[in-house]
Structures are given as C-alpha cells and as structure tokens.
C-alpha atoms as a PDB file:
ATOM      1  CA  UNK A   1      11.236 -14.537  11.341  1.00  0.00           C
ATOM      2  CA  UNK A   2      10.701 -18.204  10.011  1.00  0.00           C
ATOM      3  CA  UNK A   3      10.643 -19.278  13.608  1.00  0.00           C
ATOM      4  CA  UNK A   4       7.666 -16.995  14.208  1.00  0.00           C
ATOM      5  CA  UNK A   5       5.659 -17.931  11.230  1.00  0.00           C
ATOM      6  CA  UNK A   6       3.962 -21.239  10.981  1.00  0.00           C
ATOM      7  CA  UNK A   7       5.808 -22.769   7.099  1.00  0.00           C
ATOM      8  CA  UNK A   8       4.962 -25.564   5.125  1.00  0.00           C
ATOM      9  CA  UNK A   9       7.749 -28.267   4.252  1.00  0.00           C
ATOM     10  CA  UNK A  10      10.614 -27.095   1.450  1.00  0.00           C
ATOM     11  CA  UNK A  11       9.484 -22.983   2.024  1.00  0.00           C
ATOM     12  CA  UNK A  12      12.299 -20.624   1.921  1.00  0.00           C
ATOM     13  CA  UNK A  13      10.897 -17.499   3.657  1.00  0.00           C
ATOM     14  CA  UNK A  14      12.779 -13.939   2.917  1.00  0.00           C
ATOM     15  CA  UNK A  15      12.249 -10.587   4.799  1.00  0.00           C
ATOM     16  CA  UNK A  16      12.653  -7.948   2.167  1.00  0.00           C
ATOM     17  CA  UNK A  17      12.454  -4.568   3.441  1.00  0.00           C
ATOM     18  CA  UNK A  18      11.976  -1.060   0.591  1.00  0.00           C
ATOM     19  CA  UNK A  19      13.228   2.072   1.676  1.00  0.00           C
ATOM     20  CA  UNK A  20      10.490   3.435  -0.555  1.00  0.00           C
ATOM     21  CA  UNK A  21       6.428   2.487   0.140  1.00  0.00           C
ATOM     22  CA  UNK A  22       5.868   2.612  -3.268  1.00  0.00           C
ATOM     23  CA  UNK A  23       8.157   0.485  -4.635  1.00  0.00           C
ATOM     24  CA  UNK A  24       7.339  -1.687  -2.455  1.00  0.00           C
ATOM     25  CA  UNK A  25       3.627  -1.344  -3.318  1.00  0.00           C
ATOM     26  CA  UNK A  26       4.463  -1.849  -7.085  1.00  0.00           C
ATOM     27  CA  UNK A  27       6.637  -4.810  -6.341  1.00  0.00           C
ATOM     28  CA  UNK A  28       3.870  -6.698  -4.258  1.00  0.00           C
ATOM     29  CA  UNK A  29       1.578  -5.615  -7.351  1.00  0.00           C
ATOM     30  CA  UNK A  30       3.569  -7.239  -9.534  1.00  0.00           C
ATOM     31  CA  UNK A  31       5.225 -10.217  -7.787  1.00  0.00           C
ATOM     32  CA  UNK A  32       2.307 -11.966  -5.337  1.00  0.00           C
ATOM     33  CA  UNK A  33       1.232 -15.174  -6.768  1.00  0.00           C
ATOM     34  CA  UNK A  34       4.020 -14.725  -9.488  1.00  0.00           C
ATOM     35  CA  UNK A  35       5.281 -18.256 -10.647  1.00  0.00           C
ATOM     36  CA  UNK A  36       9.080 -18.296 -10.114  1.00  0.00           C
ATOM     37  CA  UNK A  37      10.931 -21.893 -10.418  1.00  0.00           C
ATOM     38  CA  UNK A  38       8.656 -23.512 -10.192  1.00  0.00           C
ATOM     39  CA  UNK A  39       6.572 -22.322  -7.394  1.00  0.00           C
ATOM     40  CA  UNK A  40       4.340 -19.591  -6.956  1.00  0.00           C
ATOM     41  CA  UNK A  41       5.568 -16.303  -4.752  1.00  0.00           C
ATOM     42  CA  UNK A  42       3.648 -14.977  -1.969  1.00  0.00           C
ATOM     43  CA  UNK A  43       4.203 -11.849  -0.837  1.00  0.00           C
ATOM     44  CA  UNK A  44       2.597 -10.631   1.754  1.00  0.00           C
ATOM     45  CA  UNK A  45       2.767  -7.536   4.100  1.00  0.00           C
ATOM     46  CA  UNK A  46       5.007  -7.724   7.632  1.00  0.00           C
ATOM     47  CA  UNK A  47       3.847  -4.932  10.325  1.00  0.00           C
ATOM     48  CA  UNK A  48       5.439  -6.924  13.409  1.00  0.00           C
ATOM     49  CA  UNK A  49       8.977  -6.688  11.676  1.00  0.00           C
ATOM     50  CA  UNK A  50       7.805  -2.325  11.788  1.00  0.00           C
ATOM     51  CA  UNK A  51       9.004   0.343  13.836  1.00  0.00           C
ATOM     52  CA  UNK A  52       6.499   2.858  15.536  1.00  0.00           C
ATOM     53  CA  UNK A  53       8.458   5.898  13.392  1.00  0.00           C
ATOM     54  CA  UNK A  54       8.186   3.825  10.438  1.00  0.00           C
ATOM     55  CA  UNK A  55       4.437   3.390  10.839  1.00  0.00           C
ATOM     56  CA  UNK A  56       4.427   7.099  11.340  1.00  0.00           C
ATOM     57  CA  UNK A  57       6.377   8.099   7.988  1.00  0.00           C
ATOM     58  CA  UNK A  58       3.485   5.659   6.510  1.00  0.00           C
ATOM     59  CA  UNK A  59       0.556   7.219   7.487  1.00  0.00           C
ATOM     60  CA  UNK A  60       1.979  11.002   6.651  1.00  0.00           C
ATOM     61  CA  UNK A  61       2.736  10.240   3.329  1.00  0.00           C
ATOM     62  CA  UNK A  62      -0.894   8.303   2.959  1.00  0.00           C
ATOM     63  CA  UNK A  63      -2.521  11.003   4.422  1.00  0.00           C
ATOM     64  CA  UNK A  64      -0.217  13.316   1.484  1.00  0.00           C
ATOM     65  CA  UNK A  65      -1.346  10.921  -1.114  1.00  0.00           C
ATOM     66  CA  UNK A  66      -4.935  11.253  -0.242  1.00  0.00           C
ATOM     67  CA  UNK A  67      -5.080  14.669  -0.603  1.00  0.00           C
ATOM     68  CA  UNK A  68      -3.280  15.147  -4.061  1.00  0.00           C
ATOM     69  CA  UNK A  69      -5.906  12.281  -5.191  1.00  0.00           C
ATOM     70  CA  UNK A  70      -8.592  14.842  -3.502  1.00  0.00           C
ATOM     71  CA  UNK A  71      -7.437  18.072  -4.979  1.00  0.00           C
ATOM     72  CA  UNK A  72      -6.497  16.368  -8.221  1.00  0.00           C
ATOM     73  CA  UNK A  73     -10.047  14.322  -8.099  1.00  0.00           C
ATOM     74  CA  UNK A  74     -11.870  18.093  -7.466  1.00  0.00           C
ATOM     75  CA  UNK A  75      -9.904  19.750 -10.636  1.00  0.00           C
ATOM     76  CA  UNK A  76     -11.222  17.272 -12.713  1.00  0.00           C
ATOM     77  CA  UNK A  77     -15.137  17.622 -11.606  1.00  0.00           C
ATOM     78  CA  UNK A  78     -16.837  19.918 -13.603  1.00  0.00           C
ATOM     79  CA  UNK A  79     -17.745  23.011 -11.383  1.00  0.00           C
ATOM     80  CA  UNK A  80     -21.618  22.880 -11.496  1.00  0.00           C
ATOM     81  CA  UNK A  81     -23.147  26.267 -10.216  1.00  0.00           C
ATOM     82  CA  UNK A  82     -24.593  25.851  -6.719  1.00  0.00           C
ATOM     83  CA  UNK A  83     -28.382  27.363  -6.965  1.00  0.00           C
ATOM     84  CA  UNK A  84     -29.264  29.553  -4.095  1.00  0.00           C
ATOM     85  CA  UNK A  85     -32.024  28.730  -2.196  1.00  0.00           C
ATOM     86  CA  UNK A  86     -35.350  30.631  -2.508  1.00  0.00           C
ATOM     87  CA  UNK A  87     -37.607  31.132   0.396  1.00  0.00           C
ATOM     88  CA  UNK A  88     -41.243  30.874  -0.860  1.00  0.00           C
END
C-alpha cells in the first residue's frame, strides 16, 4: 500500500481493515487527528484496497440505515391533519 501512496519522511502507514462498518465509523470518529506519541493520527478512508461485494454489503446496509432513520424520523413528527381541498 505504502508504495502506492505518496508518504512524508519517518510515516509508518497501516491498513486496518473492520469486519463491522460501524465500528469502523466510530473508530475513525474517534481516532482521526488523535495525538498518539507524539504525532497526530490520520485516518482516512481506503476504497482501492475494496472488493466490488464489499462495496455491495455497504450500500445495503446504508440504504437499511436510511430507512430506520426515515421511519424512526416520521414516528417522531407530529401527525398534522392534511386539509382537503375545497373547490370554490
């Protein structure tokens, strides 16, 4: 990967990989531009090091996730009567 990737002098570059998006989510939320001896962490997001089925298993469970937030997002609005139109 580091052979890919333009580095500066004295950076150690990792390839972590989450079986779970959202750990992975939280641990980019909590780690990027984290100072750790010394230095500050970057963490940053990989889609060449992807498979196409992995992209695939992404995108179904955003699409999921979008949806509860949408259904969840509609419980909470108060239901306002619709008024019925009125020809005059």
């Amino acid at each position: 990967m580091a052979s890919k990737m333009e580095l500066e002098a004295f950076t150690d570059v990792f390839a972590v990989k989450f079986e779970r998006l959202e750990v992975a989510r939280r641990a980019k939320k909590m780690l990027d531009a984290h100072q750790f001896y010394g230095g500050i962490l970057h963490i940053s997001y990989a889609p060449e090091r992807e498979s196409l089925e992995e992209l695939r298993e992404k995108m179904e469970q955003r699409r999921h996730e979008v949806a509860f937030r949408i259904r969840r997002n509609q419980k909470d609005q108060p239901q306002v009567p619709k008024k019925s139109r009125e020809t005059t």
